[in-house]
PDB file of N, CA and C in Angstrom:
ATOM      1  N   UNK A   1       0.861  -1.180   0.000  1.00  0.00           N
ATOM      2  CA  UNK A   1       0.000   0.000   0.000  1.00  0.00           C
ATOM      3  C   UNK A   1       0.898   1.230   0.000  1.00  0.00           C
ATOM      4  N   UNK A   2       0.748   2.074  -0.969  1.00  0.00           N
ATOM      5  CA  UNK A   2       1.374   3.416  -0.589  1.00  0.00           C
ATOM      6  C   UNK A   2       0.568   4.102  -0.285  1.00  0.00           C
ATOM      7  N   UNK A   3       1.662   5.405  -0.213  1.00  0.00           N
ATOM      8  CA  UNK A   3       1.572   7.079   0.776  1.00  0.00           C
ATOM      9  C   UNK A   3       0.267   7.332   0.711  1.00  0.00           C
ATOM     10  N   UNK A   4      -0.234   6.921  -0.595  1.00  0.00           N
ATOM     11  CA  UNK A   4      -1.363   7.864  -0.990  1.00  0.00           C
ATOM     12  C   UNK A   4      -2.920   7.032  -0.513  1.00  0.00           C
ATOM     13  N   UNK A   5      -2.603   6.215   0.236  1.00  0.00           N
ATOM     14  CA  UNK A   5      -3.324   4.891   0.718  1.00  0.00           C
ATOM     15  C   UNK A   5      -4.009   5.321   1.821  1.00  0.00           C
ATOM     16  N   UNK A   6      -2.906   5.687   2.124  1.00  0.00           N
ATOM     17  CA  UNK A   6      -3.091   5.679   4.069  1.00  0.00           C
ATOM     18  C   UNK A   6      -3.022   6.962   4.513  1.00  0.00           C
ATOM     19  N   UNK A   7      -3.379   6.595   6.029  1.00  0.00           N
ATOM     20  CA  UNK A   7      -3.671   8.064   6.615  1.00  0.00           C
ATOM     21  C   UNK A   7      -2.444   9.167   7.002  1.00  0.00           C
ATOM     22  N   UNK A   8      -2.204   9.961   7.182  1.00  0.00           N
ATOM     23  CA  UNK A   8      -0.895  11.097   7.361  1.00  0.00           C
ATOM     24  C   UNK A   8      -1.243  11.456   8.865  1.00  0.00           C
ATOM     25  N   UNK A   9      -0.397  11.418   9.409  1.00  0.00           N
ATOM     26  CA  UNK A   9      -0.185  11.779  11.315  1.00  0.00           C
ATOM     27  C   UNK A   9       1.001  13.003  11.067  1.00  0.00           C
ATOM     28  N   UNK A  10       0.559  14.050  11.134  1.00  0.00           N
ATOM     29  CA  UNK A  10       1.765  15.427  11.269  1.00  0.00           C
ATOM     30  C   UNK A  10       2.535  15.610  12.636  1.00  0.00           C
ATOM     31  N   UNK A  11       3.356  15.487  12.378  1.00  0.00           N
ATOM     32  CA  UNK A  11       3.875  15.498  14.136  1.00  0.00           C
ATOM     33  C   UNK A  11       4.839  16.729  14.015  1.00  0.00           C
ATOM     34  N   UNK A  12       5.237  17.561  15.520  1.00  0.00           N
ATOM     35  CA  UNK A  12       6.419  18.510  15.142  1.00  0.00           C
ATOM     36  C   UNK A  12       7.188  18.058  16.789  1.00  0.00           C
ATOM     37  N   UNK A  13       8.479  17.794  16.156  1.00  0.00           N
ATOM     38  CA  UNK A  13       9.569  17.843  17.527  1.00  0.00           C
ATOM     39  C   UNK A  13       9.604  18.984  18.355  1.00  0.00           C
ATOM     40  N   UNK A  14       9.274  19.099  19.138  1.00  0.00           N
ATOM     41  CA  UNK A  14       9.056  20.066  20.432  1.00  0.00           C
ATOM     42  C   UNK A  14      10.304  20.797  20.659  1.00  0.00           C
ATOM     43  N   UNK A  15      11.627  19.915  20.276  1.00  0.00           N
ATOM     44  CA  UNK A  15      13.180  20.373  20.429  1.00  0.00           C
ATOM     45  C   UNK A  15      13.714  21.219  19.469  1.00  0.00           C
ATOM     46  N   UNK A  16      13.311  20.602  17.934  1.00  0.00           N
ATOM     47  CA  UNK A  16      14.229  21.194  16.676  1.00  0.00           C
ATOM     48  C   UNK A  16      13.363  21.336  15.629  1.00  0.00           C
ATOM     49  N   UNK A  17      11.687  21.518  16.060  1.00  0.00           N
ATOM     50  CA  UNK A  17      10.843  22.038  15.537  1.00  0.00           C
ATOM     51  C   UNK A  17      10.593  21.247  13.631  1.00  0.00           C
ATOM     52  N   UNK A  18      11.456  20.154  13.633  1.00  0.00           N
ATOM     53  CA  UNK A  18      11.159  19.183  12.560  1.00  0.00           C
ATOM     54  C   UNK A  18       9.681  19.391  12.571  1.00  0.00           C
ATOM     55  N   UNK A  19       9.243  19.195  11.425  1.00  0.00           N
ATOM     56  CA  UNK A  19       7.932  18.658  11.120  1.00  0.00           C
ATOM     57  C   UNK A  19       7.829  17.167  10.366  1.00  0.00           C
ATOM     58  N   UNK A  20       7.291  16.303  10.559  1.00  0.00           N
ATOM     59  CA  UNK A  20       7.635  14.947   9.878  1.00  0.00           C
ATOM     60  C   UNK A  20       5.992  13.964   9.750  1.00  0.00           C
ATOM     61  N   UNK A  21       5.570  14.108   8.422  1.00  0.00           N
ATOM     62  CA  UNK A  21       4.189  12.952   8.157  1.00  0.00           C
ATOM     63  C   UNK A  21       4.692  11.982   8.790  1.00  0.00           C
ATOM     64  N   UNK A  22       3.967  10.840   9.024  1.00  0.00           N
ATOM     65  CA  UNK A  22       4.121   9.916   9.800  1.00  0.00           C
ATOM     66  C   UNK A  22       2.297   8.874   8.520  1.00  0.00           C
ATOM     67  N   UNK A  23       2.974   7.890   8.076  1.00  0.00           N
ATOM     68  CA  UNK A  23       1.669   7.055   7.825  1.00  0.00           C
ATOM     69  C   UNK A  23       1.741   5.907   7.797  1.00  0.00           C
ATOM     70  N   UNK A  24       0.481   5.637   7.734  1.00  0.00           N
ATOM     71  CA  UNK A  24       0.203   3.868   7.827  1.00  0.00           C
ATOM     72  C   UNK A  24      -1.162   3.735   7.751  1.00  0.00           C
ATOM     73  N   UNK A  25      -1.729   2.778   7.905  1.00  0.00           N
ATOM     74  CA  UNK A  25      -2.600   2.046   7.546  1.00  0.00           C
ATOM     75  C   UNK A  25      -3.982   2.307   8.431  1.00  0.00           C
ATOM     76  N   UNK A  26      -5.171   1.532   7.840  1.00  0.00           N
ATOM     77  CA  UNK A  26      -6.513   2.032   8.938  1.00  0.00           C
ATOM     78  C   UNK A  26      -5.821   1.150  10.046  1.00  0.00           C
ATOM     79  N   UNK A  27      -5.680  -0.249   9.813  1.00  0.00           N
ATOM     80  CA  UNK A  27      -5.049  -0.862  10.795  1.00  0.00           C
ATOM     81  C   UNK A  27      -4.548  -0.554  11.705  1.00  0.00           C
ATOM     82  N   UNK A  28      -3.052   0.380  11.531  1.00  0.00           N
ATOM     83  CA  UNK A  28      -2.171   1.005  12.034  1.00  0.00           C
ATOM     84  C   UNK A  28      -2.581   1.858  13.297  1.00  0.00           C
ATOM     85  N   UNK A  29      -3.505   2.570  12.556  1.00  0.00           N
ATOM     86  CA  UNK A  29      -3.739   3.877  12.933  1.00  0.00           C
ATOM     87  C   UNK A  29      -4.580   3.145  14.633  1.00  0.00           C
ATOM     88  N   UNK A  30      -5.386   2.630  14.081  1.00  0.00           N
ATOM     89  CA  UNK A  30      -6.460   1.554  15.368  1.00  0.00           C
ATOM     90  C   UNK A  30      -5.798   1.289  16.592  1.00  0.00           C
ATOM     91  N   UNK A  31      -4.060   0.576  16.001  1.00  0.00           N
ATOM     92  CA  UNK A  31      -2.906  -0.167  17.191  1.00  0.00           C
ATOM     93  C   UNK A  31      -2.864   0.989  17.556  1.00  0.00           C
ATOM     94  N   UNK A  32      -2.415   2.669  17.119  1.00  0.00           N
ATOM     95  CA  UNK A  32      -1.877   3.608  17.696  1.00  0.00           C
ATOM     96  C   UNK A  32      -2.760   4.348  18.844  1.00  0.00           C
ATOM     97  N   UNK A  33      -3.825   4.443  18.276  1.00  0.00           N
ATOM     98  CA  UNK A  33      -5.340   4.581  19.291  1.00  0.00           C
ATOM     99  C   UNK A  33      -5.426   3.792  20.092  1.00  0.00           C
ATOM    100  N   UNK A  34      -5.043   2.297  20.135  1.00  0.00           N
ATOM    101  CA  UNK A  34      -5.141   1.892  21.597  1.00  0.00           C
ATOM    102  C   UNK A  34      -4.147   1.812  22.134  1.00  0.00           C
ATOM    103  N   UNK A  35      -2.395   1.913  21.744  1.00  0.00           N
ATOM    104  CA  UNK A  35      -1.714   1.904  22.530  1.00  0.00           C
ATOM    105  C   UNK A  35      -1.814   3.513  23.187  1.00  0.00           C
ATOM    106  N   UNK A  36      -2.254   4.573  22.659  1.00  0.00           N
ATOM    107  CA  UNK A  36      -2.585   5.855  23.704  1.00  0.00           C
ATOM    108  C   UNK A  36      -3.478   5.893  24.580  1.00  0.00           C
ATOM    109  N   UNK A  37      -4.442   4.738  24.577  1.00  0.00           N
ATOM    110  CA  UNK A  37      -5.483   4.331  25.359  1.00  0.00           C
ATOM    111  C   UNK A  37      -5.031   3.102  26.550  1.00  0.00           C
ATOM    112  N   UNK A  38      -3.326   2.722  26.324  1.00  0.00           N
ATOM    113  CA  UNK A  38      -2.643   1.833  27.786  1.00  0.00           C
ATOM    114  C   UNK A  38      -2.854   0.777  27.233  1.00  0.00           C
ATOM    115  N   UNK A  39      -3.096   0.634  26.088  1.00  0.00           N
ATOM    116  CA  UNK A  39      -2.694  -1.272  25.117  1.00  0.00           C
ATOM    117  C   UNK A  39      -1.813  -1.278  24.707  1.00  0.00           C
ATOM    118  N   UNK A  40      -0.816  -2.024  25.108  1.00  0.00           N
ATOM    119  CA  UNK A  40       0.126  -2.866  24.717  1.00  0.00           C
ATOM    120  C   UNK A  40       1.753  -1.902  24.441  1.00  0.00           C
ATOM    121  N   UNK A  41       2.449  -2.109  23.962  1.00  0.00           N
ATOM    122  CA  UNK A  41       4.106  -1.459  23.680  1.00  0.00           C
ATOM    123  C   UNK A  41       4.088  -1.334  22.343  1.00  0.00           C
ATOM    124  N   UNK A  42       4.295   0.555  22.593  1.00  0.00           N
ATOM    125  CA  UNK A  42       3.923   0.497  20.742  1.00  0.00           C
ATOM    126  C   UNK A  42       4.824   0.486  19.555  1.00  0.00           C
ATOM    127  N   UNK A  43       6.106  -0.428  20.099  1.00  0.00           N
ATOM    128  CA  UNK A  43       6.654  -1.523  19.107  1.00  0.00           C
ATOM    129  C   UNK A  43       6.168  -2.680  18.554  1.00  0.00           C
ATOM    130  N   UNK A  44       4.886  -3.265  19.483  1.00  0.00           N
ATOM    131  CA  UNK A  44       4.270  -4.238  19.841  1.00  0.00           C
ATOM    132  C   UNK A  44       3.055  -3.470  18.710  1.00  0.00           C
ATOM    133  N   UNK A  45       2.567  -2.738  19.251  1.00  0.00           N
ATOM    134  CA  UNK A  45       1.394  -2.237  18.261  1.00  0.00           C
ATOM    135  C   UNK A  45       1.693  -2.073  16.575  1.00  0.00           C
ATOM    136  N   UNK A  46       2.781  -1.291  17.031  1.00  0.00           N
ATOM    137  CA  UNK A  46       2.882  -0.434  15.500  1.00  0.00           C
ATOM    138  C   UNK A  46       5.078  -1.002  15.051  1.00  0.00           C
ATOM    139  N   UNK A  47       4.370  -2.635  14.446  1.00  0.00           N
ATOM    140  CA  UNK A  47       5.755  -2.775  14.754  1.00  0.00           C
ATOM    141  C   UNK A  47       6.586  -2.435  13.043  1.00  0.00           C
ATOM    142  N   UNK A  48       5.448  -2.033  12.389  1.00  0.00           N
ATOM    143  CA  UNK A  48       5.777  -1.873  10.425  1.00  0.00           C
ATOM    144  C   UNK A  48       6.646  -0.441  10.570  1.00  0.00           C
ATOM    145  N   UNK A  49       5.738   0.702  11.624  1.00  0.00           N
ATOM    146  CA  UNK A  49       6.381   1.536  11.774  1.00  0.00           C
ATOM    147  C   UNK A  49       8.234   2.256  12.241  1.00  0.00           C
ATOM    148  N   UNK A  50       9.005   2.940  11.267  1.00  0.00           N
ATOM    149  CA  UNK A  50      10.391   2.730  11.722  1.00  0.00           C
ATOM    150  C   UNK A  50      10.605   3.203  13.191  1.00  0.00           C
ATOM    151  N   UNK A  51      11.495   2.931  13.892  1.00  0.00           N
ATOM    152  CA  UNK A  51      11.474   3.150  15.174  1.00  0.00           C
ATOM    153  C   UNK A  51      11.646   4.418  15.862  1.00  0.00           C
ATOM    154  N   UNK A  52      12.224   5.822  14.270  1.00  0.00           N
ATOM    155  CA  UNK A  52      12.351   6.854  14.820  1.00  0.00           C
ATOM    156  C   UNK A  52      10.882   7.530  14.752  1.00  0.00           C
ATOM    157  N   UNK A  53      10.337   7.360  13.902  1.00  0.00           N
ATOM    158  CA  UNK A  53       8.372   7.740  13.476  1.00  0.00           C
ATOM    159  C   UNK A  53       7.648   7.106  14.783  1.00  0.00           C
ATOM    160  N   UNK A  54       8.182   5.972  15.668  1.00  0.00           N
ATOM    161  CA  UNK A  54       7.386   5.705  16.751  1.00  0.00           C
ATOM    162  C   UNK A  54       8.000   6.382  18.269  1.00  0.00           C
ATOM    163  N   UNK A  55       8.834   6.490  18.353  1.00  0.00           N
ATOM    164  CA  UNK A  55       9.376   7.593  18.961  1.00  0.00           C
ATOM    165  C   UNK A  55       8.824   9.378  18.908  1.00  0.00           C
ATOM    166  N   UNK A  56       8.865   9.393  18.131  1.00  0.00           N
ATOM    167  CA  UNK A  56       7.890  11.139  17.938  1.00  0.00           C
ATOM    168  C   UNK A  56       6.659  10.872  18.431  1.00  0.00           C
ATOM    169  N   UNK A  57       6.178   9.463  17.302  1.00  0.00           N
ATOM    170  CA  UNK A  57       4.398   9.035  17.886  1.00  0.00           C
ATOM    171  C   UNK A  57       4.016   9.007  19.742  1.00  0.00           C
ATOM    172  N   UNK A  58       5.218   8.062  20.355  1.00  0.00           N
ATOM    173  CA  UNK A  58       5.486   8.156  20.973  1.00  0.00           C
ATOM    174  C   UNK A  58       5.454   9.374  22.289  1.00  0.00           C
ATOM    175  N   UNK A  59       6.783   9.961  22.314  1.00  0.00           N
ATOM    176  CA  UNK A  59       7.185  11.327  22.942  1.00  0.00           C
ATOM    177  C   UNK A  59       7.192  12.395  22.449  1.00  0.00           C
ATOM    178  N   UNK A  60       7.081  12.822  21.466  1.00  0.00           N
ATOM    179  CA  UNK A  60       7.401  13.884  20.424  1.00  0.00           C
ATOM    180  C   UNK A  60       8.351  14.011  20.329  1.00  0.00           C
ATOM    181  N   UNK A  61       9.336  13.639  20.391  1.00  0.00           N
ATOM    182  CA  UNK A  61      10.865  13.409  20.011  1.00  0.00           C
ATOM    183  C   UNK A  61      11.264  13.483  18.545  1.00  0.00           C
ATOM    184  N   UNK A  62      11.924  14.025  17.527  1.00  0.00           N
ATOM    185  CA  UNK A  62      12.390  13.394  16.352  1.00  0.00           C
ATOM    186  C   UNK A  62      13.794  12.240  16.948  1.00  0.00           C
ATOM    187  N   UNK A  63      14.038  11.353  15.767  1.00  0.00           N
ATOM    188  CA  UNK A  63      15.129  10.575  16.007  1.00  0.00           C
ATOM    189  C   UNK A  63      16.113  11.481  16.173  1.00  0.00           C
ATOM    190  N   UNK A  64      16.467  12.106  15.273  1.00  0.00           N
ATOM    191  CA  UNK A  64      18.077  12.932  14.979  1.00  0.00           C
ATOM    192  C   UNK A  64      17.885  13.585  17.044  1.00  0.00           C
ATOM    193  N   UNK A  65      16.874  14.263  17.538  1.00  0.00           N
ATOM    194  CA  UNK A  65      16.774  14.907  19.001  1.00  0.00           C
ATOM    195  C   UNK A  65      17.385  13.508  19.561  1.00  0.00           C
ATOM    196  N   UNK A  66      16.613  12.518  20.046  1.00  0.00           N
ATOM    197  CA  UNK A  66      16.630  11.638  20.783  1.00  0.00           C
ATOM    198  C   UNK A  66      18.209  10.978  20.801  1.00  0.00           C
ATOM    199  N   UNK A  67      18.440  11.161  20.057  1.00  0.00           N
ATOM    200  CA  UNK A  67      19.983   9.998  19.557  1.00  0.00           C
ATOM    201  C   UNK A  67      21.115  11.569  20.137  1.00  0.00           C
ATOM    202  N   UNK A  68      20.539  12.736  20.057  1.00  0.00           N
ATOM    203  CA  UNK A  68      21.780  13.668  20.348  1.00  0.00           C
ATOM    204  C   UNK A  68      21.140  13.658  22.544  1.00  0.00           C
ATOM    205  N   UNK A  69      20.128  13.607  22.853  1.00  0.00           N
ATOM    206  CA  UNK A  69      19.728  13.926  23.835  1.00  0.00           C
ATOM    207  C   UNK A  69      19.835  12.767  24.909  1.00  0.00           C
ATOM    208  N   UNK A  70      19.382  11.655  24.526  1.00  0.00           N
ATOM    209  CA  UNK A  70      18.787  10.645  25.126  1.00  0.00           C
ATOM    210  C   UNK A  70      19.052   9.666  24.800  1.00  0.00           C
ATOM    211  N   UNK A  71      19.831   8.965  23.938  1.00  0.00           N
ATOM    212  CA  UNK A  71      20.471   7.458  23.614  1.00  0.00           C
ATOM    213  C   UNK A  71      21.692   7.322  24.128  1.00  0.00           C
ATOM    214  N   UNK A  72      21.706   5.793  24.432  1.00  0.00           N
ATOM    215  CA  UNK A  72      22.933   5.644  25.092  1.00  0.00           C
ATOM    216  C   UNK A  72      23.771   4.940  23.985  1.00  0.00           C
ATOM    217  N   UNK A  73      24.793   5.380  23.824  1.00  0.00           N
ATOM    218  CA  UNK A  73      26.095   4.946  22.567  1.00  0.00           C
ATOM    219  C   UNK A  73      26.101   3.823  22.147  1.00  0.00           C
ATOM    220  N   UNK A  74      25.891   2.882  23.342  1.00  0.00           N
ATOM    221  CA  UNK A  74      25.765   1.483  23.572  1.00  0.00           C
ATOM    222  C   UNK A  74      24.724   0.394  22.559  1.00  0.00           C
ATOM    223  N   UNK A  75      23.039   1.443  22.595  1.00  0.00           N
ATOM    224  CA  UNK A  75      22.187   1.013  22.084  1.00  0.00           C
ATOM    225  C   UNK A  75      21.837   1.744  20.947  1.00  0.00           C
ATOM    226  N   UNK A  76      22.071   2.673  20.381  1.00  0.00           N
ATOM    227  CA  UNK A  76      21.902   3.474  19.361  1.00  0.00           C
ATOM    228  C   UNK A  76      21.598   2.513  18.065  1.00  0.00           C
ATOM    229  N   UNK A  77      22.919   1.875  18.377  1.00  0.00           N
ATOM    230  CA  UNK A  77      22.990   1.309  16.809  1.00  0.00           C
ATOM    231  C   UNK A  77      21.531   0.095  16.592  1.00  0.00           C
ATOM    232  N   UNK A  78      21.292  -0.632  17.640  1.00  0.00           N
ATOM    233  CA  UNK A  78      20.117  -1.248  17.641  1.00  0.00           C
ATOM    234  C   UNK A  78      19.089  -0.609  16.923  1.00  0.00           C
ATOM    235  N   UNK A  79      18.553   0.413  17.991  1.00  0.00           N
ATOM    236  CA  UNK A  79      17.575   0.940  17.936  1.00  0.00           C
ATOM    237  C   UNK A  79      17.743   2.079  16.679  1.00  0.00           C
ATOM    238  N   UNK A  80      18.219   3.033  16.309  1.00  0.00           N
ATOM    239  CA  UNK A  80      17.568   3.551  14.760  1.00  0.00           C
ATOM    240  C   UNK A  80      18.617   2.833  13.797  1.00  0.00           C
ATOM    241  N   UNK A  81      18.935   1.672  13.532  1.00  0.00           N
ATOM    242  CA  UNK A  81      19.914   0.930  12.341  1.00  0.00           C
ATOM    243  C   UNK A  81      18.323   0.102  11.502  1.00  0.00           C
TER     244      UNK A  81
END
């Protein structure tokens, strides 16, 4: 399914004022609504989504913030590789 499929989530980093679409699916969108509603880990929910787009979804964080602010050196490469 592409871009033009699915729904668009606008998010803006609170830090470096990125603006970044964010999409996916009706599906998607459902996991994201209930993991803000205390269902489940929303790696677990929204696991198609890349891990820096669930992070913003998340905290409002962009990746590039989080990785200069808040990652540890150690796990970086895991988590946005």
């Amino acid at each position: 399914m592409d871009e033009k499929n699915k729904l668009k989530i606008r998010m803006e980093c609170p830090y470096c004022g990125e603006i970044r679409d964010i999409f996916m699916t009706l599906e998607e969108y459902v996991n994201y609504e209930l993991y803000l509603n205390g269902y489940g880990l929303i790696q677990q929910m929204l696991p198609n989504i890349p891990a820096p787009d669930r992070e913003l979804l998340k905290g409002g964080m962009c990746g590039k913030c989080w990785k200069e602010k808040i990652a540890d050196p150690i796990c970086e490469e895991t988590a946005f590789s």
